[in-house]
N, C-alpha and C. Protein backbone atom coordinates (compact mmCIF):
# COMPACT_ATOMS: atom_id res chain seq x y z
N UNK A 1 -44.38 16.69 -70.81
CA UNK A 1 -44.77 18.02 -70.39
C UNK A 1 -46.22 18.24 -70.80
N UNK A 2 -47.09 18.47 -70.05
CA UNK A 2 -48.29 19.26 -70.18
C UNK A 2 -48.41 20.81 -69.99
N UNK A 3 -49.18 21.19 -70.88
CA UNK A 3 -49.50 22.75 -71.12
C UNK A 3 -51.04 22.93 -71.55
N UNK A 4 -51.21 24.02 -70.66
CA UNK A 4 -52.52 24.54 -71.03
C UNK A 4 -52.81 25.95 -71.47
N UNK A 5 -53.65 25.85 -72.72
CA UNK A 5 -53.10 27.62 -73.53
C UNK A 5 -54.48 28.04 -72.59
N UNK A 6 -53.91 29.12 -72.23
CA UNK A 6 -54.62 30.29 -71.75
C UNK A 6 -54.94 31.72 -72.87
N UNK A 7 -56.06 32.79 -72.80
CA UNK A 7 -55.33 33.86 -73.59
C UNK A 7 -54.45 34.55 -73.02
N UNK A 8 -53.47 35.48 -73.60
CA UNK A 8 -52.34 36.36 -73.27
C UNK A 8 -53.00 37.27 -71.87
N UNK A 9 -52.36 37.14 -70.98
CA UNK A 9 -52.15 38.70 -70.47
C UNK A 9 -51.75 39.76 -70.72
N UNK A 10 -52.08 41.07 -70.45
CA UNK A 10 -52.14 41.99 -70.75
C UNK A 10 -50.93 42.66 -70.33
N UNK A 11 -50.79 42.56 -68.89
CA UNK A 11 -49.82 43.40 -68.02
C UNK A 11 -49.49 42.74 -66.97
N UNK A 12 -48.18 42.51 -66.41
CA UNK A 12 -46.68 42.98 -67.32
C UNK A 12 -46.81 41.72 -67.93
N UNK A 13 -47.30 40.26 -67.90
CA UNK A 13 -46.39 39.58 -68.12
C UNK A 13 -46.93 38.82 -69.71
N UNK A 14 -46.36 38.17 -70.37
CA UNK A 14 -47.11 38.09 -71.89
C UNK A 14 -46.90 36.30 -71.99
N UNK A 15 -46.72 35.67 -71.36
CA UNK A 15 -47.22 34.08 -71.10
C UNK A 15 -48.56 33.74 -71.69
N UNK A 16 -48.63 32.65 -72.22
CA UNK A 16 -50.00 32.24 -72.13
C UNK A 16 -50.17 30.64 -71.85
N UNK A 17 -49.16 29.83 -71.27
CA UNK A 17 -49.47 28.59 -70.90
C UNK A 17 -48.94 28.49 -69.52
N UNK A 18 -49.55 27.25 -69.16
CA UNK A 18 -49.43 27.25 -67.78
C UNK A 18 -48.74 25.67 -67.81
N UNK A 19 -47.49 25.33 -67.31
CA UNK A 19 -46.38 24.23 -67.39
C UNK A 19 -46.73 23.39 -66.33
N UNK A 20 -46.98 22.13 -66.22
CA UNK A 20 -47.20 21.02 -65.72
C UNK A 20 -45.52 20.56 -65.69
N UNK A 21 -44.62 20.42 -64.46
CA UNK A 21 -43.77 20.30 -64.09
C UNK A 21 -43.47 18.34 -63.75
N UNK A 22 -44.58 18.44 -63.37
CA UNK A 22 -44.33 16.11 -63.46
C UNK A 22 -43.68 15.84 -64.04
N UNK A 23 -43.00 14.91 -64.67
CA UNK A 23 -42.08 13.90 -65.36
C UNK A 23 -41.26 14.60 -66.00
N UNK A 24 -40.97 15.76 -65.88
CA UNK A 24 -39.52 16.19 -66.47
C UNK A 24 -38.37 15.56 -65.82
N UNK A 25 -38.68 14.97 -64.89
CA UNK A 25 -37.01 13.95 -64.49
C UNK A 25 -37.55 12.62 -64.47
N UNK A 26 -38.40 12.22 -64.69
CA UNK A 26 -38.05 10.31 -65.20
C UNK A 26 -40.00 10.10 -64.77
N UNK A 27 -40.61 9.30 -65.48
CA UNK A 27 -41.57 8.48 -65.14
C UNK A 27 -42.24 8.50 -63.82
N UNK A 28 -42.85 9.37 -63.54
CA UNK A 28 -43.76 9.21 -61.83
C UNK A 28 -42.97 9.79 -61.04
N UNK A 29 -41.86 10.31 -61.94
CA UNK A 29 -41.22 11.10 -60.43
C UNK A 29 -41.81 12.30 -60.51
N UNK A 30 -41.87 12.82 -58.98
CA UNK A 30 -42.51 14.03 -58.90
C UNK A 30 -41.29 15.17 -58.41
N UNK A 31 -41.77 16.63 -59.17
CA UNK A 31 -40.71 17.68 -58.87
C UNK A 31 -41.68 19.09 -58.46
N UNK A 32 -41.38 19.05 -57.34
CA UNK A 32 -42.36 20.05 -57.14
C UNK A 32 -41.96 21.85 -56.77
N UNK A 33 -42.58 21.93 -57.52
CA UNK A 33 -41.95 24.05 -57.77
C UNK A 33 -42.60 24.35 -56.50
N UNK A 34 -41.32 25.06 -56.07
CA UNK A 34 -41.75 25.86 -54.87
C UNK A 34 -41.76 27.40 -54.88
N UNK A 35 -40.24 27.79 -55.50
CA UNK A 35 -40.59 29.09 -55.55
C UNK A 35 -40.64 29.85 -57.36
N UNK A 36 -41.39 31.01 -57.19
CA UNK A 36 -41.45 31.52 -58.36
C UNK A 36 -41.64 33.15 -58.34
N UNK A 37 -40.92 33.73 -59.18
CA UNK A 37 -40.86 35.06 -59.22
C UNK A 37 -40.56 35.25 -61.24
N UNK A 38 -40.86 36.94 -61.11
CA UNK A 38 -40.85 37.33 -62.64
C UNK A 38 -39.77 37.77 -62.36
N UNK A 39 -38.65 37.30 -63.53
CA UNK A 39 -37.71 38.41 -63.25
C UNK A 39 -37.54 39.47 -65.14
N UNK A 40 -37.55 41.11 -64.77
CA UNK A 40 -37.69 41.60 -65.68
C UNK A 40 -36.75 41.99 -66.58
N UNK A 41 -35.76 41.72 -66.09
CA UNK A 41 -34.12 42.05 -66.88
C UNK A 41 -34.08 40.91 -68.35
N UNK A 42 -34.86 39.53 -67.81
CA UNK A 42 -34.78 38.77 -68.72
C UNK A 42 -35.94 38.32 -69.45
N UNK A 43 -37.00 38.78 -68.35
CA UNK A 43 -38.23 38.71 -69.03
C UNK A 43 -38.35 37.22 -69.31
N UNK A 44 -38.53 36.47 -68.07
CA UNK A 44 -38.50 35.32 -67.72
C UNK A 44 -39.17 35.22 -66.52
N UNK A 45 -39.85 34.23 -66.42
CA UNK A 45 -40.52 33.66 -64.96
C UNK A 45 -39.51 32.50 -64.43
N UNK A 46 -38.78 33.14 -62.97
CA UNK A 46 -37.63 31.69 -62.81
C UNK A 46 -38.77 31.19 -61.53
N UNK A 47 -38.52 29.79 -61.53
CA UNK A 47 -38.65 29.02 -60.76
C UNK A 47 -37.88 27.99 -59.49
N UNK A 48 -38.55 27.17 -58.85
CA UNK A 48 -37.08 26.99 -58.34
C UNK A 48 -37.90 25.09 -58.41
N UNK A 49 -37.71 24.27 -58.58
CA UNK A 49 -37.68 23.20 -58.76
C UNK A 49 -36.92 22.13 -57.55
N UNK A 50 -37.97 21.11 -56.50
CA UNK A 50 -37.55 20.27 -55.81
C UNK A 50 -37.64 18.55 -56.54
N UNK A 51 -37.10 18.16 -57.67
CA UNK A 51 -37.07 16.66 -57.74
C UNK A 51 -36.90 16.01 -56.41
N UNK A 52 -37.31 14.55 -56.39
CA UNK A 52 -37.28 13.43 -55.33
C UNK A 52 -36.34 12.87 -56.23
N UNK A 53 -35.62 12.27 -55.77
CA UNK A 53 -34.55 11.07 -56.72
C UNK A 53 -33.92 10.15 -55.53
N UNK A 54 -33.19 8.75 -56.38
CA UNK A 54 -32.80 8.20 -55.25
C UNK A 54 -31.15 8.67 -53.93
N UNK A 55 -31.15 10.11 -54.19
CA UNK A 55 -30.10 10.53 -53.99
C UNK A 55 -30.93 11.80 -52.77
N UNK A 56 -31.67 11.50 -52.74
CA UNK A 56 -32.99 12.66 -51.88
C UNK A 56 -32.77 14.15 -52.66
N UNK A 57 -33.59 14.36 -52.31
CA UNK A 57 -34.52 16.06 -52.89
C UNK A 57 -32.50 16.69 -53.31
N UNK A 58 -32.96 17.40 -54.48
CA UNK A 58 -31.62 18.51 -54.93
C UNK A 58 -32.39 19.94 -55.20
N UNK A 59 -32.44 20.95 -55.07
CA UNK A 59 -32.98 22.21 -55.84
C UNK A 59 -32.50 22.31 -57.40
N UNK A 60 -33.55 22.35 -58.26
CA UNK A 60 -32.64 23.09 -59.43
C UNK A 60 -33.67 24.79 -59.84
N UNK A 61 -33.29 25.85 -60.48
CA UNK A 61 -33.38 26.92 -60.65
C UNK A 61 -33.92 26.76 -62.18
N UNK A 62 -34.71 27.48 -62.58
CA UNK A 62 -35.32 27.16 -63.78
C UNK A 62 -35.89 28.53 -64.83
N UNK A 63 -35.54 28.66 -65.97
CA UNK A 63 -36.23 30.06 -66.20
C UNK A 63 -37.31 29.22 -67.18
N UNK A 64 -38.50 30.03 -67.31
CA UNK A 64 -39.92 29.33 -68.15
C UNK A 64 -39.82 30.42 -69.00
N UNK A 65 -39.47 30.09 -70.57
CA UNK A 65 -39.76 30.85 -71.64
C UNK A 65 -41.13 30.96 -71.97
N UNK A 66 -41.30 31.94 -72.77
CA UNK A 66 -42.64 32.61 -73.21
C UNK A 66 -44.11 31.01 -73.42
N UNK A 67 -43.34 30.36 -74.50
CA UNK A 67 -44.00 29.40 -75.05
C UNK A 67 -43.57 27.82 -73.84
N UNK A 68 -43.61 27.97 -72.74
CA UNK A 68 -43.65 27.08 -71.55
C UNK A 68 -42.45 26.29 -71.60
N UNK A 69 -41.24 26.01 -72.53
CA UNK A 69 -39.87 25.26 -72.21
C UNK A 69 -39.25 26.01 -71.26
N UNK A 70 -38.59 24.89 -70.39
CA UNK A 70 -37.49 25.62 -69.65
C UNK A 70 -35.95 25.06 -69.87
N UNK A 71 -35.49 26.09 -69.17
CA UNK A 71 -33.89 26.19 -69.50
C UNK A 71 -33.27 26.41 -67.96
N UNK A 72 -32.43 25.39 -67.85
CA UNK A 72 -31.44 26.07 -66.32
C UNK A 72 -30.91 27.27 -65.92
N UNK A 73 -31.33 27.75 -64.85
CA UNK A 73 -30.89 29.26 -64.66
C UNK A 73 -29.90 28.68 -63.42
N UNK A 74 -28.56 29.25 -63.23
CA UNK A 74 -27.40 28.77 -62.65
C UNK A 74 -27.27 27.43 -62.18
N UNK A 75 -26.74 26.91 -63.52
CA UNK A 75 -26.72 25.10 -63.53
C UNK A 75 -26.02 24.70 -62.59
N UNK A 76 -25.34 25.55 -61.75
CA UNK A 76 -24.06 24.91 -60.74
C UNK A 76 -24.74 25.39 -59.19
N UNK A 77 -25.46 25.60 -59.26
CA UNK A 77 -26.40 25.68 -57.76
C UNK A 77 -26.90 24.87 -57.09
N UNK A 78 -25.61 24.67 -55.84
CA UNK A 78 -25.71 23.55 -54.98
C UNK A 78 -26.07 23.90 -53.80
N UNK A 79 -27.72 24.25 -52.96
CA UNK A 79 -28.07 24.45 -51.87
C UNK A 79 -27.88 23.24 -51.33
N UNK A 80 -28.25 23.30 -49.79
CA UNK A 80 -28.19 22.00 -49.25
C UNK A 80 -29.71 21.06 -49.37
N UNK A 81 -29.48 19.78 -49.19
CA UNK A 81 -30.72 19.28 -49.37
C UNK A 81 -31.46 19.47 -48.58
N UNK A 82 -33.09 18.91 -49.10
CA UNK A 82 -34.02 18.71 -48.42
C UNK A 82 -35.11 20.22 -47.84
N UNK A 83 -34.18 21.05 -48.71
CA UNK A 83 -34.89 22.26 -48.27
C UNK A 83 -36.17 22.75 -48.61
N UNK A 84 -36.96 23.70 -48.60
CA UNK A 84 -38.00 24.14 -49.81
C UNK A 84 -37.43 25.61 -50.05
N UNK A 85 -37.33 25.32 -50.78
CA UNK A 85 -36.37 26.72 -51.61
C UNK A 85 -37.50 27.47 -52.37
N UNK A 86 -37.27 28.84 -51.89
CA UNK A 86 -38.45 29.37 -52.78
C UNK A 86 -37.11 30.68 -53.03
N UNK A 87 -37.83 31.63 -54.00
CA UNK A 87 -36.74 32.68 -54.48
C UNK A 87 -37.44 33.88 -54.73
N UNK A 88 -36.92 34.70 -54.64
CA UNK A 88 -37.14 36.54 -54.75
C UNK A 88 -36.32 37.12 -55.92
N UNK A 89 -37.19 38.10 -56.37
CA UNK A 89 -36.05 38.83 -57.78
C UNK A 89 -36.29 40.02 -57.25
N UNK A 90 -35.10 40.98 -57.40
CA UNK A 90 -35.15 42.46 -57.12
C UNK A 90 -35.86 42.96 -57.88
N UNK A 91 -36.85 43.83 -57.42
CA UNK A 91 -37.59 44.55 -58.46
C UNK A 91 -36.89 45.74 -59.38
N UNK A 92 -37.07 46.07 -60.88
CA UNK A 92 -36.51 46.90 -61.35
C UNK A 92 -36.63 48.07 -60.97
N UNK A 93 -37.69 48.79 -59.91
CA UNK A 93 -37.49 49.88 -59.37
C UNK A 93 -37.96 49.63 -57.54
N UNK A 94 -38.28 50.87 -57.12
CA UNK A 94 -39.20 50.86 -55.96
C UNK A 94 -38.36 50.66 -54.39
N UNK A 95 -38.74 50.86 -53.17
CA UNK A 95 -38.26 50.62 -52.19
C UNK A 95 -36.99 49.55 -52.12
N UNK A 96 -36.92 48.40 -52.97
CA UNK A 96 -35.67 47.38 -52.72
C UNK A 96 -34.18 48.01 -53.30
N UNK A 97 -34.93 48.69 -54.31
CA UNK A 97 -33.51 49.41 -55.07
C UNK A 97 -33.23 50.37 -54.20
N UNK A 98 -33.88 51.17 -54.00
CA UNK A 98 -34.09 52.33 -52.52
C UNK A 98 -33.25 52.04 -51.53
N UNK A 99 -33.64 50.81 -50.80
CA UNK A 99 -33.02 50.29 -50.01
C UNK A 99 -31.28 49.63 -50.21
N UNK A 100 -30.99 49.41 -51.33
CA UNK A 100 -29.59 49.30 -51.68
C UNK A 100 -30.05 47.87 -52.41
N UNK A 101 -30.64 47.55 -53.06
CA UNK A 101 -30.89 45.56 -53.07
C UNK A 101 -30.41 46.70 -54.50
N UNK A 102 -29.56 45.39 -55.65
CA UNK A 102 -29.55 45.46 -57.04
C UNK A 102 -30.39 45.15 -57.82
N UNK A 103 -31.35 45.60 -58.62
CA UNK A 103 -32.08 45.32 -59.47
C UNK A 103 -32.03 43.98 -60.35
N UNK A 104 -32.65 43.51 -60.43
CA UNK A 104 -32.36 41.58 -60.98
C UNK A 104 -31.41 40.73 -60.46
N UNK A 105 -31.42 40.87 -59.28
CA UNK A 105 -30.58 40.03 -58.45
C UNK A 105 -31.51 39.08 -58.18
N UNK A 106 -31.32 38.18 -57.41
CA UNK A 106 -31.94 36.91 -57.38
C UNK A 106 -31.65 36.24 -55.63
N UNK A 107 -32.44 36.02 -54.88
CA UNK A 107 -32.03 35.62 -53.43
C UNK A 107 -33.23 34.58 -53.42
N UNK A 108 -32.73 33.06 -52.82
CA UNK A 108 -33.13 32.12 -52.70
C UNK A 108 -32.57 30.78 -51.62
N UNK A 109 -33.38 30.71 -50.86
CA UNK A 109 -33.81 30.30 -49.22
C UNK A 109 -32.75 28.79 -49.76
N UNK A 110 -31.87 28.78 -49.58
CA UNK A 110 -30.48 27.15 -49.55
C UNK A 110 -30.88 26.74 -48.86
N UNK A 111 -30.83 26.80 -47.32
CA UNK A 111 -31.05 25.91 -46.07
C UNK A 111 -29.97 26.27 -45.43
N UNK A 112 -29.62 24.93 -44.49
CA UNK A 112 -30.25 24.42 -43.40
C UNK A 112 -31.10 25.58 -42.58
N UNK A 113 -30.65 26.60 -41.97
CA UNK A 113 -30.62 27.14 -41.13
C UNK A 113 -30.96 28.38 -41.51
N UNK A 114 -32.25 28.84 -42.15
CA UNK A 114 -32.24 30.23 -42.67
C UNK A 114 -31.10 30.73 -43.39
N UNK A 115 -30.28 29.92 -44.23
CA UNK A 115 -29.67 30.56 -45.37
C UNK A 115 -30.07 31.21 -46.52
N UNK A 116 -29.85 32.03 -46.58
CA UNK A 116 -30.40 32.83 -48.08
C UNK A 116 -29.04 32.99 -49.16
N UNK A 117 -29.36 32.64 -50.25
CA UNK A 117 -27.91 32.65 -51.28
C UNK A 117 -28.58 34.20 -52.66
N UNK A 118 -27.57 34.69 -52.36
CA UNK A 118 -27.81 35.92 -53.87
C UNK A 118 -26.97 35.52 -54.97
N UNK A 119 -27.80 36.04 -55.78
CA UNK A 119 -27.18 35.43 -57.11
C UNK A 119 -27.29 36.79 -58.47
N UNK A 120 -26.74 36.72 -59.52
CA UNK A 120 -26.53 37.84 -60.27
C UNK A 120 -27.83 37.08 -61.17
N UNK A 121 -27.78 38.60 -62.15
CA UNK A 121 -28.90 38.14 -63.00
C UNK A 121 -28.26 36.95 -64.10
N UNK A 122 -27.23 36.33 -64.48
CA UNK A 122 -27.27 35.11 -65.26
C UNK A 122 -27.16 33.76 -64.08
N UNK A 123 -27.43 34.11 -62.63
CA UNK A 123 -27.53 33.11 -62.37
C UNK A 123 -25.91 32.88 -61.36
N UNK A 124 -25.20 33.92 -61.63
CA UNK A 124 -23.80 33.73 -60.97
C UNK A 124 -23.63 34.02 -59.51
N UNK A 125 -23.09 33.64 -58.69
CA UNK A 125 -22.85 33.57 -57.62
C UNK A 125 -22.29 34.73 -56.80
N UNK A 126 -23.04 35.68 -55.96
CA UNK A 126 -22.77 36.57 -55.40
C UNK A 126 -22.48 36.32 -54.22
N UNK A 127 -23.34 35.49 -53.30
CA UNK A 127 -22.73 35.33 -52.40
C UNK A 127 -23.36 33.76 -51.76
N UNK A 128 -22.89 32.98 -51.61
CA UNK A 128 -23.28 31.18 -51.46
C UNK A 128 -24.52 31.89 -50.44
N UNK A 129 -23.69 32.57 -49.04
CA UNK A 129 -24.34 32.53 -48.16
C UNK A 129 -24.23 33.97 -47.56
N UNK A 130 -25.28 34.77 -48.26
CA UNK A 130 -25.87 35.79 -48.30
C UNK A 130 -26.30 36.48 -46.84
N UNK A 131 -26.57 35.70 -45.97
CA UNK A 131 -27.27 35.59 -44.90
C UNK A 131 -27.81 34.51 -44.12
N UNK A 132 -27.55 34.10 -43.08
CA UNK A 132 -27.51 33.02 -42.27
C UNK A 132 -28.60 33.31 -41.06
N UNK A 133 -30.09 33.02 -41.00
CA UNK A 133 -30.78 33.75 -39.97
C UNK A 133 -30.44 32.59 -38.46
N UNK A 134 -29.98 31.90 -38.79
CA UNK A 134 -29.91 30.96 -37.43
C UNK A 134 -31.03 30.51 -37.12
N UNK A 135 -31.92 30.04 -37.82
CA UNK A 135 -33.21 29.55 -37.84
C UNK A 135 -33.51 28.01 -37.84
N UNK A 136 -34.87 27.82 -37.46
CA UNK A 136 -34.56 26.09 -38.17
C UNK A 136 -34.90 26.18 -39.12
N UNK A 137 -35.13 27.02 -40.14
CA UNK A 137 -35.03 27.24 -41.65
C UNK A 137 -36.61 27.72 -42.03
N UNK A 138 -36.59 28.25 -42.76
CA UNK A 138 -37.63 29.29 -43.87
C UNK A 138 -38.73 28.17 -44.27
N UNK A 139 -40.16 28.79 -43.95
CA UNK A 139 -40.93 28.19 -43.82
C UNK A 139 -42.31 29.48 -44.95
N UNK A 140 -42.86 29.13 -45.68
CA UNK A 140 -43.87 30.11 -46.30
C UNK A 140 -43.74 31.38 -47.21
N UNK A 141 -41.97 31.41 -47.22
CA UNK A 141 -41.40 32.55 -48.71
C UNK A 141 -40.51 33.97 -48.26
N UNK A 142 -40.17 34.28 -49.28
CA UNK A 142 -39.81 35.09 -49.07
C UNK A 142 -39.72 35.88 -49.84
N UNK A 143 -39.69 37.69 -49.51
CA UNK A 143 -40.81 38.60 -50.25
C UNK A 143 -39.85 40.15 -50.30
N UNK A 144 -40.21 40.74 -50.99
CA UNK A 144 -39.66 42.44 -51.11
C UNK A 144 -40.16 43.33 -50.52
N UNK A 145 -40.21 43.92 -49.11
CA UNK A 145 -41.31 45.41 -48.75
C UNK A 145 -41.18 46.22 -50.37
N UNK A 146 -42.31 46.04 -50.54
CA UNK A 146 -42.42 47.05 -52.15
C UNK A 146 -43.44 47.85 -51.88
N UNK A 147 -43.72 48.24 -50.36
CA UNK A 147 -44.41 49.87 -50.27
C UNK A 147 -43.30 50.67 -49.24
N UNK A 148 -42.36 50.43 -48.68
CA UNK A 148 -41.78 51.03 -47.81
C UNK A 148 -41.78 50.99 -46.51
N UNK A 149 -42.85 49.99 -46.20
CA UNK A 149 -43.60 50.05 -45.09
C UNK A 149 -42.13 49.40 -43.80
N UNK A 150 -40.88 48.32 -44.34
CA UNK A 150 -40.35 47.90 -43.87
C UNK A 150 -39.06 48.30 -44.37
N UNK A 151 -38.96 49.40 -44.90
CA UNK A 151 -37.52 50.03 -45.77
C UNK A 151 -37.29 49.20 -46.93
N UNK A 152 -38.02 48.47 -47.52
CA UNK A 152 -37.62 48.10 -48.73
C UNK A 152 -37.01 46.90 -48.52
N UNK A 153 -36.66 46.32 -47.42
CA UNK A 153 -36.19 45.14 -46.39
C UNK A 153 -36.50 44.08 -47.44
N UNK A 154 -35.92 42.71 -47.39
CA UNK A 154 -35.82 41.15 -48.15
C UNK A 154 -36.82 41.02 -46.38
N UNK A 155 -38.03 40.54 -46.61
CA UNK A 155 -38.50 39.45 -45.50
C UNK A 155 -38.59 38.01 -45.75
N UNK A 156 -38.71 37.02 -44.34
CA UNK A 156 -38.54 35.95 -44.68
C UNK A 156 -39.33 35.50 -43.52
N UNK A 157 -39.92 34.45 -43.52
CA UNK A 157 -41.09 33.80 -42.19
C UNK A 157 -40.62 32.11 -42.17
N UNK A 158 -39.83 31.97 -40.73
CA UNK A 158 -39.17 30.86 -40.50
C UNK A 158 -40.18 29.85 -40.12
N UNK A 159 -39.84 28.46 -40.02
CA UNK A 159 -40.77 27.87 -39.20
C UNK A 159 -41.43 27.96 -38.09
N UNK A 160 -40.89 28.56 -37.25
CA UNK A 160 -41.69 28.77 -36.08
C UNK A 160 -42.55 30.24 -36.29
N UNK A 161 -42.53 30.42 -37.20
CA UNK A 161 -43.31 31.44 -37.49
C UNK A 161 -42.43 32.98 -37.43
N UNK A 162 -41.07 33.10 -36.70
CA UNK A 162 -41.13 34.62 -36.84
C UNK A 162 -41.00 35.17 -37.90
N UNK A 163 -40.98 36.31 -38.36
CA UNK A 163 -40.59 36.66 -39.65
C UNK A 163 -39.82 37.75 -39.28
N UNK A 164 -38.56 37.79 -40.24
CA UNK A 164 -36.90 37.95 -40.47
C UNK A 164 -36.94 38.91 -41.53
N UNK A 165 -36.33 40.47 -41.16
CA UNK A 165 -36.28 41.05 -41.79
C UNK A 165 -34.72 41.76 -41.82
């Protein structure tokens, strides 16, 4: 693991290293973070983690403590492969709560096909398959309207570009 100390931030978040993700699964293998959000219930930055292995790409879910170790955030999270999984946290206030979303919930792009999976704040399973856009799958993230502008709506921008609200 490589880390680089930064000074503290100020607001919100109180980190001060920045985690070099390489060889946490074996020698030259590469794992590359795709998605990342703060979540504030735990006061954790989760991540979402793509290893290569000889078994092809798996997602794993990751929370980054203060001082840069991480720890598995829902160790039993089986999206389908090959995806790029990126993830969203409900914000603790504002248009998503507004909109009915639960506060530290957790929604993150599974696959094939524009699947989105919700998850509770330890990581538990709300719903595998949250939402199914019939897509050829999620392409560039997915995000919270946090001015209202879209009701507080989960968006999502597929490969072909539309974006799914």
């Amino acid at each position: 693991m490589t880390a680089t100390i930064l000074p503290p931030s100020k607001f919100p978040l109180r980190f001060s290293e920045v985690v070099n993700v390489r060889g946490d699964f074996g020698a030259g293998e590469l794992a590359n973070p795709k998605g990342i959000g703060y979540h504030a219930g735990l006061d954790r930055i989760l991540i979402t983690v793509t290893p290569n292995s000889v078994w092809g790409r798996s997602i794993i879910l990751q929370t980054v403590q203060p001082d840069g170790t991480r720890a598995r955030f829902a160790p039993g999270y089986s999206p389908f492969r090959d995806v790029e999984s990126m993830l969203m946290v409900v914000p603790p206030a504002g248009p998503p709560v507004g909109a009915g979303f639960v506060a530290g919930d957790v929604y993150v792009n599974r696959g094939p096909n524009g699947e989105v999976s919700r998850r509770g704040l330890g990581g538990n399973v709300l719903a595998d398959v949250w939402v199914d856009l019939h897509s050829a799958g999620l392409w560039g993230g997915l995000t919270f309207d946090r001015t209202g502008t879209f009701g507080g709506r989960l968006l999502a921008v597929d490969v072909s570009g539309r974006a799914c609200r």
